[in-house]
C-alpha atoms as a PDB file:
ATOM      1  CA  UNK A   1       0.000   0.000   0.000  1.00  0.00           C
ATOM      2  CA  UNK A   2       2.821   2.294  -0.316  1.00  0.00           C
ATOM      3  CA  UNK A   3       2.024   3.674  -3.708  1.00  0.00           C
ATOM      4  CA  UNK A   4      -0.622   6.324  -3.855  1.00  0.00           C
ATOM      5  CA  UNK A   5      -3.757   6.005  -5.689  1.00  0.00           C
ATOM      6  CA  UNK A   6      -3.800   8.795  -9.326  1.00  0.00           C
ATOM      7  CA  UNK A   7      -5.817  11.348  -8.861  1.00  0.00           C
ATOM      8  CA  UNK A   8      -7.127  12.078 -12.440  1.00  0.00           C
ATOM      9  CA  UNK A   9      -9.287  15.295 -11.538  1.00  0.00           C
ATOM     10  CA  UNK A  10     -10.845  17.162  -9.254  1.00  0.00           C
ATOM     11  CA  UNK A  11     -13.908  19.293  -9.640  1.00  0.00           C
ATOM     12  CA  UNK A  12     -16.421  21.333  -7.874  1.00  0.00           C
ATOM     13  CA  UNK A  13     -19.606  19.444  -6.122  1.00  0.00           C
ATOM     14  CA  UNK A  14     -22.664  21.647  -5.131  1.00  0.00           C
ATOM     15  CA  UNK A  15     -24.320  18.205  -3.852  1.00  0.00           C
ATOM     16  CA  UNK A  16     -22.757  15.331  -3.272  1.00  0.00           C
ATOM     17  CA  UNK A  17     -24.446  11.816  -1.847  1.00  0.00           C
ATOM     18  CA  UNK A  18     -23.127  12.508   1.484  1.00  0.00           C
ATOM     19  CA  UNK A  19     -23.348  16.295   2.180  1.00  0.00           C
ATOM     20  CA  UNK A  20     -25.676  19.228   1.585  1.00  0.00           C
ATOM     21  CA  UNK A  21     -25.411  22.596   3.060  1.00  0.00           C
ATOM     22  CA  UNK A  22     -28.192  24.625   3.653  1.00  0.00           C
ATOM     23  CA  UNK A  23     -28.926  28.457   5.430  1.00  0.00           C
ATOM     24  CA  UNK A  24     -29.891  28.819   8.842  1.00  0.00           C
ATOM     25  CA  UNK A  25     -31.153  32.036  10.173  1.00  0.00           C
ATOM     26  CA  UNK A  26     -30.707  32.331  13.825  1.00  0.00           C
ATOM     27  CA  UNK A  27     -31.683  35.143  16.041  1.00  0.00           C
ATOM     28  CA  UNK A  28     -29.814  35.292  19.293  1.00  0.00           C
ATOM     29  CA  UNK A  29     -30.935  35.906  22.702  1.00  0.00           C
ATOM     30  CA  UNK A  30     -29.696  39.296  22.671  1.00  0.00           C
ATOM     31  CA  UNK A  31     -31.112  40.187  19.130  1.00  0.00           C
ATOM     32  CA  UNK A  32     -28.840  39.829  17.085  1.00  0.00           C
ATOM     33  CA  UNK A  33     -29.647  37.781  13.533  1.00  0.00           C
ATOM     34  CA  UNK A  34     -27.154  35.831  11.282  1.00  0.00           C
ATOM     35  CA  UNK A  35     -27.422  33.407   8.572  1.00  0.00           C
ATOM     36  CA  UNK A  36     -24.774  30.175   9.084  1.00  0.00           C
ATOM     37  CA  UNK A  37     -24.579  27.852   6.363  1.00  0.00           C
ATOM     38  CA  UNK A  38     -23.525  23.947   7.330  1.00  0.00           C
ATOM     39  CA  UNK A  39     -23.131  21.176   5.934  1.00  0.00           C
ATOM     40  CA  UNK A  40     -26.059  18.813   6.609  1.00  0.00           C
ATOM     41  CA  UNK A  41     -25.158  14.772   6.534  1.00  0.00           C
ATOM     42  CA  UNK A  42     -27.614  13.184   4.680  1.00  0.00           C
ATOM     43  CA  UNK A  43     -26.715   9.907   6.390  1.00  0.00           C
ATOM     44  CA  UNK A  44     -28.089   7.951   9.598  1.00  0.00           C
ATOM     45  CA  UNK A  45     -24.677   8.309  11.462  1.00  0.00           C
ATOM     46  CA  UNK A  46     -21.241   7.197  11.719  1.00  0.00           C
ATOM     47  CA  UNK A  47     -19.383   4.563  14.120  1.00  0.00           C
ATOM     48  CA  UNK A  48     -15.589   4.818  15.204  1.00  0.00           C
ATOM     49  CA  UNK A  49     -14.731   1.445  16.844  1.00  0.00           C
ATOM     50  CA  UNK A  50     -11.492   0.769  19.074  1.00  0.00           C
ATOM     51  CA  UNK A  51     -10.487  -2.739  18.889  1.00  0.00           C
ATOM     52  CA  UNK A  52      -9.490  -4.355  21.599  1.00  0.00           C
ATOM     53  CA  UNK A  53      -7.300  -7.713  20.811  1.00  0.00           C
ATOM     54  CA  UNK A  54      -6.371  -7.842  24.302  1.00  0.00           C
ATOM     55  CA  UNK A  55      -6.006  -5.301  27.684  1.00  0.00           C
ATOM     56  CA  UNK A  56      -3.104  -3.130  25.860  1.00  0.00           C
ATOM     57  CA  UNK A  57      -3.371  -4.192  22.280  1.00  0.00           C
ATOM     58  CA  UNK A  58      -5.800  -2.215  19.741  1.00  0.00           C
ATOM     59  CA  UNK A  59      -6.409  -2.921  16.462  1.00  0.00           C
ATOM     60  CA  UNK A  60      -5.246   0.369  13.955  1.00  0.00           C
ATOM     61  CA  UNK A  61      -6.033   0.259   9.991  1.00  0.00           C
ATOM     62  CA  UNK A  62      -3.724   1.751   7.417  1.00  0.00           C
ATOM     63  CA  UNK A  63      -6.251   3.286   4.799  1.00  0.00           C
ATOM     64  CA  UNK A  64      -5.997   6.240   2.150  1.00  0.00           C
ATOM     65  CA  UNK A  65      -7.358   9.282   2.907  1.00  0.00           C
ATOM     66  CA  UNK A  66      -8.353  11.163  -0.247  1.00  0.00           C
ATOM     67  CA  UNK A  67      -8.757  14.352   1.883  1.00  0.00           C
ATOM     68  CA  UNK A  68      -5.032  14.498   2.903  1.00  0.00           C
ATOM     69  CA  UNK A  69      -3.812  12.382  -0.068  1.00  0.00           C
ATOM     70  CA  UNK A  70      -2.153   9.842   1.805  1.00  0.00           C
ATOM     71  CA  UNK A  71      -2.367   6.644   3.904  1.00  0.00           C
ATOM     72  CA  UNK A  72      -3.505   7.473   7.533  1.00  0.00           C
ATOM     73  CA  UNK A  73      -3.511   5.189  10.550  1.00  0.00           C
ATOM     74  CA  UNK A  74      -6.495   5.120  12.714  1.00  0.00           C
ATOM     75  CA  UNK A  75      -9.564   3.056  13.970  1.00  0.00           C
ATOM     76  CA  UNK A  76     -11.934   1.660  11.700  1.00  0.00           C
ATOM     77  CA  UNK A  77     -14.884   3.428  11.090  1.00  0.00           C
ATOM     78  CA  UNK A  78     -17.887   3.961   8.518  1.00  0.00           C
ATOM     79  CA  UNK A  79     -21.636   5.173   8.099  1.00  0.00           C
ATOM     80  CA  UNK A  80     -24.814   3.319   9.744  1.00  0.00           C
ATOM     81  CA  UNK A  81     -26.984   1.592   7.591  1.00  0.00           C
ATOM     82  CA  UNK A  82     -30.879   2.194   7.570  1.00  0.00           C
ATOM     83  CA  UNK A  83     -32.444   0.056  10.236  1.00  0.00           C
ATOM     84  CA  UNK A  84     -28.696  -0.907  11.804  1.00  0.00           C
ATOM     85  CA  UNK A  85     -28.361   0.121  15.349  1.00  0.00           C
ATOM     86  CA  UNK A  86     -25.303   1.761  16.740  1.00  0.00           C
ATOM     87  CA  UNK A  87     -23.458  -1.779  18.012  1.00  0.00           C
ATOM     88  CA  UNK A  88     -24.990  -3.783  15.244  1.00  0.00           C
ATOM     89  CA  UNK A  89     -22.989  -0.877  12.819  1.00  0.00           C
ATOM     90  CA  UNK A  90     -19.819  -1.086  14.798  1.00  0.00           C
ATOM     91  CA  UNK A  91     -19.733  -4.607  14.448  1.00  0.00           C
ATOM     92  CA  UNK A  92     -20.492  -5.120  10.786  1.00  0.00           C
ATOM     93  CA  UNK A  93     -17.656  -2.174  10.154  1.00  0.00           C
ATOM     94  CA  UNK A  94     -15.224  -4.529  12.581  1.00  0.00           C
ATOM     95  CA  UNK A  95     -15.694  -7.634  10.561  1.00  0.00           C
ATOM     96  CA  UNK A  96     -15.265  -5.413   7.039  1.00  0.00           C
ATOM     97  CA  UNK A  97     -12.368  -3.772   8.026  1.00  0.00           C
ATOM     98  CA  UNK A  98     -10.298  -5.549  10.201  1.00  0.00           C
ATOM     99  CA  UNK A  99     -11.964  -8.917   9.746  1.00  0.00           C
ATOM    100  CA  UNK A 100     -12.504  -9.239  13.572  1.00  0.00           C
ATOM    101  CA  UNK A 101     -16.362  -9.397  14.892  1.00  0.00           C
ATOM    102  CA  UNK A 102     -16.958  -8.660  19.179  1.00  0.00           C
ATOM    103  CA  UNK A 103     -18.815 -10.907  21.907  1.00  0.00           C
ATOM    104  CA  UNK A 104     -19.033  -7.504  23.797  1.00  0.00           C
ATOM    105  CA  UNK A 105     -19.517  -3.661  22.601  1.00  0.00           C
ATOM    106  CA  UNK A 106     -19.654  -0.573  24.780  1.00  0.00           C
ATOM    107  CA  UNK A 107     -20.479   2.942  23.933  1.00  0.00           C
ATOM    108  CA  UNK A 108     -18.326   5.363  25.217  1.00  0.00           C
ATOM    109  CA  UNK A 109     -19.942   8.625  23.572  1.00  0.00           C
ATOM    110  CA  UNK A 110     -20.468  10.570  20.574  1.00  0.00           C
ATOM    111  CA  UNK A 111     -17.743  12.932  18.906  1.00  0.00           C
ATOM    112  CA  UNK A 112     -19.168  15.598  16.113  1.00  0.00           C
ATOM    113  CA  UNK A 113     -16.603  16.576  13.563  1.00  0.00           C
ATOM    114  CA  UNK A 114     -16.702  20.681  13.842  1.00  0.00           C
ATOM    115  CA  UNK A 115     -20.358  22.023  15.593  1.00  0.00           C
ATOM    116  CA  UNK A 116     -20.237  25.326  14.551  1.00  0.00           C
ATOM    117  CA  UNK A 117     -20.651  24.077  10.827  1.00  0.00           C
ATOM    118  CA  UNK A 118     -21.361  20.086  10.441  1.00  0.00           C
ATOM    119  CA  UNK A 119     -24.199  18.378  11.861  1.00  0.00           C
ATOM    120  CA  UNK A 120     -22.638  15.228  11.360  1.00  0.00           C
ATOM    121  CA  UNK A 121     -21.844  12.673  14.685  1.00  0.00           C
ATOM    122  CA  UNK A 122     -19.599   9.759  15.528  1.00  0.00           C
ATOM    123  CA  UNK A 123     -20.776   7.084  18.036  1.00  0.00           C
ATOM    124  CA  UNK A 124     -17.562   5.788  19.818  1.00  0.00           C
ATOM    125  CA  UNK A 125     -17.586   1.870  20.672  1.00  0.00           C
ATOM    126  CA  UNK A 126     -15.359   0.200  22.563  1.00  0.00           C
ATOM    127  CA  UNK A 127     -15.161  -3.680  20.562  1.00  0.00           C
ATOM    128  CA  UNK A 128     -13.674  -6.779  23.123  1.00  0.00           C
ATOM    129  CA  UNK A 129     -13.401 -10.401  23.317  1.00  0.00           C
ATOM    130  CA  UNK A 130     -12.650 -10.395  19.723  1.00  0.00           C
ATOM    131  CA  UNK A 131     -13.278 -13.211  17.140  1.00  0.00           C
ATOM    132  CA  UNK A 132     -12.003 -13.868  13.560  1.00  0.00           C
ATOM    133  CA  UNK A 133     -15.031 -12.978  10.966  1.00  0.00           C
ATOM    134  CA  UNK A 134     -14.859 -11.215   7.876  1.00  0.00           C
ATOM    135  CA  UNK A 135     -17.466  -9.494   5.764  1.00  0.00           C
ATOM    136  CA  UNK A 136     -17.018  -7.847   2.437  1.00  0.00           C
ATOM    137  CA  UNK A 137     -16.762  -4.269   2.490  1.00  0.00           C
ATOM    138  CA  UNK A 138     -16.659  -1.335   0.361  1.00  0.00           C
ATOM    139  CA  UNK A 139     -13.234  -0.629   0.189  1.00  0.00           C
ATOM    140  CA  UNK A 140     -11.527  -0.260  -2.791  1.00  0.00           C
ATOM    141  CA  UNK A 141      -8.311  -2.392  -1.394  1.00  0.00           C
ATOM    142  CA  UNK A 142      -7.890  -4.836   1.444  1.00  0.00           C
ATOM    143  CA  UNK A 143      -7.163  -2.854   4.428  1.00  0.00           C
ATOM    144  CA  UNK A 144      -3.916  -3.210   6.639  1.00  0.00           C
ATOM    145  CA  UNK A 145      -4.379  -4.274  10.599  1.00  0.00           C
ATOM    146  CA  UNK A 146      -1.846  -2.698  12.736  1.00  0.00           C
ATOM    147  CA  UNK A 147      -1.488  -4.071  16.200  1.00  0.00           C
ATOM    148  CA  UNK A 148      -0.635  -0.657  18.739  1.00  0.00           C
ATOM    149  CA  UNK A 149      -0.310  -0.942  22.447  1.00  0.00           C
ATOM    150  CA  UNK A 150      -2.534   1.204  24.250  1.00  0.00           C
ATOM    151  CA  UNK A 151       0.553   1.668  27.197  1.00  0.00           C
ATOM    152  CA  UNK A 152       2.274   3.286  24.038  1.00  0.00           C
ATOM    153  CA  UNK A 153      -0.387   5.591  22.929  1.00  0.00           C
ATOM    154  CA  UNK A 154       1.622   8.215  23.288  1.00  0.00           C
ATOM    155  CA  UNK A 155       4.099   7.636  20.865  1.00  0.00           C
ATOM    156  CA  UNK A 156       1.531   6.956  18.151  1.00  0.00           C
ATOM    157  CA  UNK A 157       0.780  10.748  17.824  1.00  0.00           C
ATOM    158  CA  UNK A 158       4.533  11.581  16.510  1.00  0.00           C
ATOM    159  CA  UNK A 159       3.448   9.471  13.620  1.00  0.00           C
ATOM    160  CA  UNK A 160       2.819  11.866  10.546  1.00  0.00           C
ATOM    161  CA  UNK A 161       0.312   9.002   9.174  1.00  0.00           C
ATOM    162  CA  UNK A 162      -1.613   9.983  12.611  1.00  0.00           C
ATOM    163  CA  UNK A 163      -3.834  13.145  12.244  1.00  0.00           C
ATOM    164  CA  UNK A 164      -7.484  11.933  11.929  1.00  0.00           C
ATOM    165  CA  UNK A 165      -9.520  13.834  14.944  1.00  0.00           C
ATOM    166  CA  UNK A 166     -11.538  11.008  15.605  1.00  0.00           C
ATOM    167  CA  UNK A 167      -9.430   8.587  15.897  1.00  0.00           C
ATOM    168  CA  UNK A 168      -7.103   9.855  18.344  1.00  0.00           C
ATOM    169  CA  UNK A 169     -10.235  11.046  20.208  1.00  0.00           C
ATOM    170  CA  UNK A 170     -11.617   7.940  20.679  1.00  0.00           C
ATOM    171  CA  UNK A 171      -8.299   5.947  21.647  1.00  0.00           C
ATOM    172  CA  UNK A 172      -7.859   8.487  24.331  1.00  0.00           C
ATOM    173  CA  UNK A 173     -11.878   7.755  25.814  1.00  0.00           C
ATOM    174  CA  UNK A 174     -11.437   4.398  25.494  1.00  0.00           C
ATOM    175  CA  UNK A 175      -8.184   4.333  27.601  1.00  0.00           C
ATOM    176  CA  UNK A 176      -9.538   6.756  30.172  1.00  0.00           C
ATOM    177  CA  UNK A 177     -12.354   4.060  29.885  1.00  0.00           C
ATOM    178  CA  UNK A 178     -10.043   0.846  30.444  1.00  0.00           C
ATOM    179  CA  UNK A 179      -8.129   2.244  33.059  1.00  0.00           C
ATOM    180  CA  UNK A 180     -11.605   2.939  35.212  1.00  0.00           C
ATOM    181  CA  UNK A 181     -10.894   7.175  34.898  1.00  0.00           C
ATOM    182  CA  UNK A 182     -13.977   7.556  32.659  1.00  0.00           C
ATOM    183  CA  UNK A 183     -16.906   6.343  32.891  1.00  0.00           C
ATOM    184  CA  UNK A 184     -19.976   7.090  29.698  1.00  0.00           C
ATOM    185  CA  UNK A 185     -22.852   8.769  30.820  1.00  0.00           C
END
């Protein structure tokens, strides 16, 4: 997967399958009126799922990132499908990706990408007691599976293939989580 994919053009999108932005006019508490345009998902939801192959050890993917133009480490992750609940999502998106399905999942929260302009949110779900079963996907190439320790965490943010928000978000809940600091509400 070292060799990047050709970009043969880019263009302009007023709509795309995924996003839509529309005009909201707010009037605030003290009068004042402004119009805010953001981008409004058109989907049901997103899950981010952390993993666990053990106590320390959870499972990263390698997987191109169009948006930085590049391959980017971080937790597997994808859109909820219509009638899918949250764990029933996380786990079909754990057996695509990593090729791993979980006896036991866990919400830990929700993470939205940027408030102020995106309605879209990310359920976080801690995945354990891990068992070998893979689905097919809809990526265009087989994914890589990176073991990380969670007790080296820290290190994986000097990585330049590390920058995704959510991702690094959710490996820090779900170690507050693991270590008994944090606890979902």
């Amino acid at each position: 997967m070292s060799k990047h994919p050709i970009i043969h053009a880019t263009r302009e999108v007023t709509d795309s399958r995924f996003l839509h932005v529309e005009a909201v006019d707010l009037e605030f508490s003290n009068g004042q009126r402004r119009t805010y345009e953001r981008m409004k998902s058109s989907g049901l939801g997103a899950v981010i799922i952390v993993p666990m192959r053990d106590d320390d050890t959870v499972l990263l993917v390698r997987e191109y990132g169009v948006g930085v133009e590049r391959y980017e480490l971080g937790l597997p992750k994808g859109r909820l499908d219509r009638g899918e609940s949250v764990l029933e999502g996380a786990n079909r998106e754990l057996k695509e990706e990593v090729g791993y399905g979980a006896r036991e999942l866990k919400t830990l929260g929700v993470l939205s990408l940027s408030p102020s302009y995106m309605t879209h949110q990310t359920h976080v779900v801690l995945a354990r007691d891990l068992f070998p079963e893979r689905l097919e996907g809809d990526e265009p190439e087989e994914l890589e599976v990176v073991p990380w320790q969670m007790s080296d965490l820290h290190t994986l943010l000097g990585r330049e293939e590390v920058s995704e928000g959510r991702s690094i978000a959710a490996l820090f809940m779900a170690r507050e989580f693991l270590a008994g600091r944090f606890q979902p509400a």
